[in-house]
Protein backbone atom coordinates (compact mmCIF):
# COMPACT_ATOMS: atom_id res chain seq x y z
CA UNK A 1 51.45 25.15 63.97
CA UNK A 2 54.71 26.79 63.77
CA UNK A 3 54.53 27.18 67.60
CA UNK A 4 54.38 23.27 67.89
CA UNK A 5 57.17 22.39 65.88
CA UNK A 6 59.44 24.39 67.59
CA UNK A 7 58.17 22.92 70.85
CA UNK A 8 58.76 19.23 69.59
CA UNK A 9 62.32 20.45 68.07
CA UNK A 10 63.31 22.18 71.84
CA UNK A 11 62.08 18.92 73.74
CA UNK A 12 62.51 15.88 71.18
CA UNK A 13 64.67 14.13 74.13
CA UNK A 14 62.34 14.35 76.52
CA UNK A 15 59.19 13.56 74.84
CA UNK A 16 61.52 10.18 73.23
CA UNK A 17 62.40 9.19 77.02
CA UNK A 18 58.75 9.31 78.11
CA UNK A 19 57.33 6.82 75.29
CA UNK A 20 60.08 4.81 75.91
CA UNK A 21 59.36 4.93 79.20
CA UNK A 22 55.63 4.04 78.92
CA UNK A 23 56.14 1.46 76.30
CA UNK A 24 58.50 -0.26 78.78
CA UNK A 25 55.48 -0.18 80.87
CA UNK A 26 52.95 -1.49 78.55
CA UNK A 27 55.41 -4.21 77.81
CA UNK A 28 55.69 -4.71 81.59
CA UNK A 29 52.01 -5.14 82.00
CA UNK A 30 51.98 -7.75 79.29
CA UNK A 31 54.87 -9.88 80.60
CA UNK A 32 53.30 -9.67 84.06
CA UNK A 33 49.63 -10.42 82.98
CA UNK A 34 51.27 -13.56 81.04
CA UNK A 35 52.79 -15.24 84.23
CA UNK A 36 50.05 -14.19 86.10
CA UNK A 37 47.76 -16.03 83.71
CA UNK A 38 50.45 -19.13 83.74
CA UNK A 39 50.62 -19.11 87.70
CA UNK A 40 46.58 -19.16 87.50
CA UNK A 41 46.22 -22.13 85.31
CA UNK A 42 48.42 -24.29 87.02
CA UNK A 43 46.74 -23.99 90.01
CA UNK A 44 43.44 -24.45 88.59
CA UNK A 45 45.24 -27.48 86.91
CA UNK A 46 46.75 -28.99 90.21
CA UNK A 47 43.12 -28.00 91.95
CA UNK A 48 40.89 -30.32 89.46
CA UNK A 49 44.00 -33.08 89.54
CA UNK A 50 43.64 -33.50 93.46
CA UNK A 51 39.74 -32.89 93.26
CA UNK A 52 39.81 -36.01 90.57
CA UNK A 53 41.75 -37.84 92.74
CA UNK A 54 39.33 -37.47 95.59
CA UNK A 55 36.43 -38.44 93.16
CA UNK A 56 38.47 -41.67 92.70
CA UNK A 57 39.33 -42.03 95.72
CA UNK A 58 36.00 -41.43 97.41
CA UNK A 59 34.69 -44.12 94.47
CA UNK A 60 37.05 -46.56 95.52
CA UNK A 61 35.52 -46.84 98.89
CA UNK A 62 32.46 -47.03 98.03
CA UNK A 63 32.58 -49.79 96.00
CA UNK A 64 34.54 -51.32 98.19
CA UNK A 65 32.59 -50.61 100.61
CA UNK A 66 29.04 -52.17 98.51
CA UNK A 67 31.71 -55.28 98.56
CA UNK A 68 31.86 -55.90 101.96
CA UNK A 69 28.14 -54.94 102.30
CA UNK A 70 27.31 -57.51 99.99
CA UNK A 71 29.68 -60.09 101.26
CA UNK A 72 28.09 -59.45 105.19
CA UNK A 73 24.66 -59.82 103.87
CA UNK A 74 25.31 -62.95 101.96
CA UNK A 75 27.43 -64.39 104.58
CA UNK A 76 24.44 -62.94 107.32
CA UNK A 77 21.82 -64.67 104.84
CA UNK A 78 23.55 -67.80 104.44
CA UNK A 79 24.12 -68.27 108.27
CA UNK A 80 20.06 -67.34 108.87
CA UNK A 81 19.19 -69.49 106.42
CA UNK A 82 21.55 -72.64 108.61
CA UNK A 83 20.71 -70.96 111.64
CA UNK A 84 16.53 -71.32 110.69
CA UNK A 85 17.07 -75.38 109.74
CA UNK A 86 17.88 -76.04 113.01
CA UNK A 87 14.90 -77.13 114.30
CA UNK A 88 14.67 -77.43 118.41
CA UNK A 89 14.20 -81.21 119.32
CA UNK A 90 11.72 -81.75 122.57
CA UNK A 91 13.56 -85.22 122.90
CA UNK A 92 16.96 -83.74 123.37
CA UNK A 93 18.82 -82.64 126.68
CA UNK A 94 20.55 -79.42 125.05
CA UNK A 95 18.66 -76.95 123.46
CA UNK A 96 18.80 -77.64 119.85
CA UNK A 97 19.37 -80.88 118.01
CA UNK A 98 22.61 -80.84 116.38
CA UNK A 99 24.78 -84.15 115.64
CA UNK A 100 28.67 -84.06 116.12
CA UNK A 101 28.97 -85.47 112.14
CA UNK A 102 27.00 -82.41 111.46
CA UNK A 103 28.99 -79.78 108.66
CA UNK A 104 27.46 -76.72 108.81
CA UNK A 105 29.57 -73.64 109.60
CA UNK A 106 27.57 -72.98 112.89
CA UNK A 107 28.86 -73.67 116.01
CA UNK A 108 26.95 -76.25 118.19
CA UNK A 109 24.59 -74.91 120.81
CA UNK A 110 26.46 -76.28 124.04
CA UNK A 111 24.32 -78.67 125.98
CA UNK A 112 23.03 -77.43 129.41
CA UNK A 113 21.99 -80.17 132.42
CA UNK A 114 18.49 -78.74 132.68
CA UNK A 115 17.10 -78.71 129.35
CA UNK A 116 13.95 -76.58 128.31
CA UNK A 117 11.00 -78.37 127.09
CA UNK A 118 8.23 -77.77 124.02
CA UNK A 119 5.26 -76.36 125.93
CA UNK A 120 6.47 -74.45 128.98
CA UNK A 121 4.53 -73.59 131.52
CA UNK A 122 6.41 -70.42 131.91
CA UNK A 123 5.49 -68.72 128.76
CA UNK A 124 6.97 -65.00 128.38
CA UNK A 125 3.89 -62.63 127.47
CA UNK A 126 4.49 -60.22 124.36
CA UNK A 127 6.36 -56.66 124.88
CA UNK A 128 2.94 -55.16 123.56
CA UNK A 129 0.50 -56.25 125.51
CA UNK A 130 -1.20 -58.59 124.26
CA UNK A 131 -2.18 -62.41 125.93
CA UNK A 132 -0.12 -64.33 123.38
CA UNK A 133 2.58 -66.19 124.87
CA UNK A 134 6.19 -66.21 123.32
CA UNK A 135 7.44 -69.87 124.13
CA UNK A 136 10.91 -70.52 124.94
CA UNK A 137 11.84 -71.86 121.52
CA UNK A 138 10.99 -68.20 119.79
CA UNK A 139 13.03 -66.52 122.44
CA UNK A 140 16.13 -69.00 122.05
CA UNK A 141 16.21 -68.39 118.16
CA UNK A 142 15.48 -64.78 118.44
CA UNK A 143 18.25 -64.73 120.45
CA UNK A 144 20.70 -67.41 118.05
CA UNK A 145 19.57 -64.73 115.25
CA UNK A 146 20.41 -61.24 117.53
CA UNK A 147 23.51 -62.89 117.98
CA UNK A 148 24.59 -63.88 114.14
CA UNK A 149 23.29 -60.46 113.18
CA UNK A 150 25.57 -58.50 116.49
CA UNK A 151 28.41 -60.99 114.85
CA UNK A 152 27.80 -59.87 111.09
CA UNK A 153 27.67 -56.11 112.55
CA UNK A 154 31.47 -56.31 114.11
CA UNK A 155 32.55 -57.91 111.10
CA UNK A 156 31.07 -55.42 108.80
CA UNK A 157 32.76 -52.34 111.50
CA UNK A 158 35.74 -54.09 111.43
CA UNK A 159 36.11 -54.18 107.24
CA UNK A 160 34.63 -50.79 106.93
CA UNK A 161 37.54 -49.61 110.03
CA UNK A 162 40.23 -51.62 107.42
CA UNK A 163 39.17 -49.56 104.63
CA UNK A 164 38.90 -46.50 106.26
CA UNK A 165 43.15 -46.66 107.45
């Protein structure tokens, strides 16, 4: 033991510099595992604030976008519905019966010169085959009801293109 004291005694200065030394390391560490840490849960913070706001965001349009959806098929609904009470009229030149006092939100059929009658002789067989006939009435609301629904579709593109910008 004697041999050891004297060592310590002959190098006290050095030994002294080198635990300074390594506790301004270990004090170093620390400070830099602290703003490490900080750095690290701020970005994780700003991270789940922008993914929160894309939750909302993303929410936003689609409820806004079950809105319009709604709307459309009401609207679409409500013009079937007016677009199904008006009955074809044999009697009439134009295609459809519709008065000039009438009020519904549908526009008039305009009135041709050659009007189409009930019972045609020219009946348009079915896609599928089969030997029913599909008179000329079907195939002029058919086409009244592919129309309202190509109508409902722009509509609907053009409040979902609205949304979108």
């Amino acid at each position: 033991m004697n041999w050891l004291n004297r060592f310590l005694l002959a190098n006290w200065s050095w030994l002294m510099d080198g635990m300074l030394l390594l506790m301004a390391l270990i004090i170093g560490i620390q400070i830099g595992e602290s703003h490490v840490h900080k750095e690290w849960n701020a970005e994780k913070s700003r991270t789940e604030q922008l993914a929160a706001k894309l939750e909302q965001h993303v929410a936003d349009v689609k409820i806004m976008q079950n809105q319009i959806n709604q709307e459309i098929s009401n609207d679409f609904s409500k013009k079937s519905k007016l677009l199904a009470e008006r009955m074809p009229d044999p009697r009439s030149v134009g295609v459809c019966n519709s008065t000039a006092t009438s009020t519904r939100n549908l526009p008039p059929v305009s009135e041709t010169t050659t009007g189409t009658f009930a019972a045609s002789p020219y009946a348009v067989p079915a896609s599928s085959g089969v030997a029913a006939a599909i008179s000329c009435e079907k195939i002029i609301q058919d086409a009244a009801q592919t129309t309202l629904m190509l109508d409902e579709l722009q509509r609907w593109q053009r409040q979902q293109e609205i949304i979108v910008n």
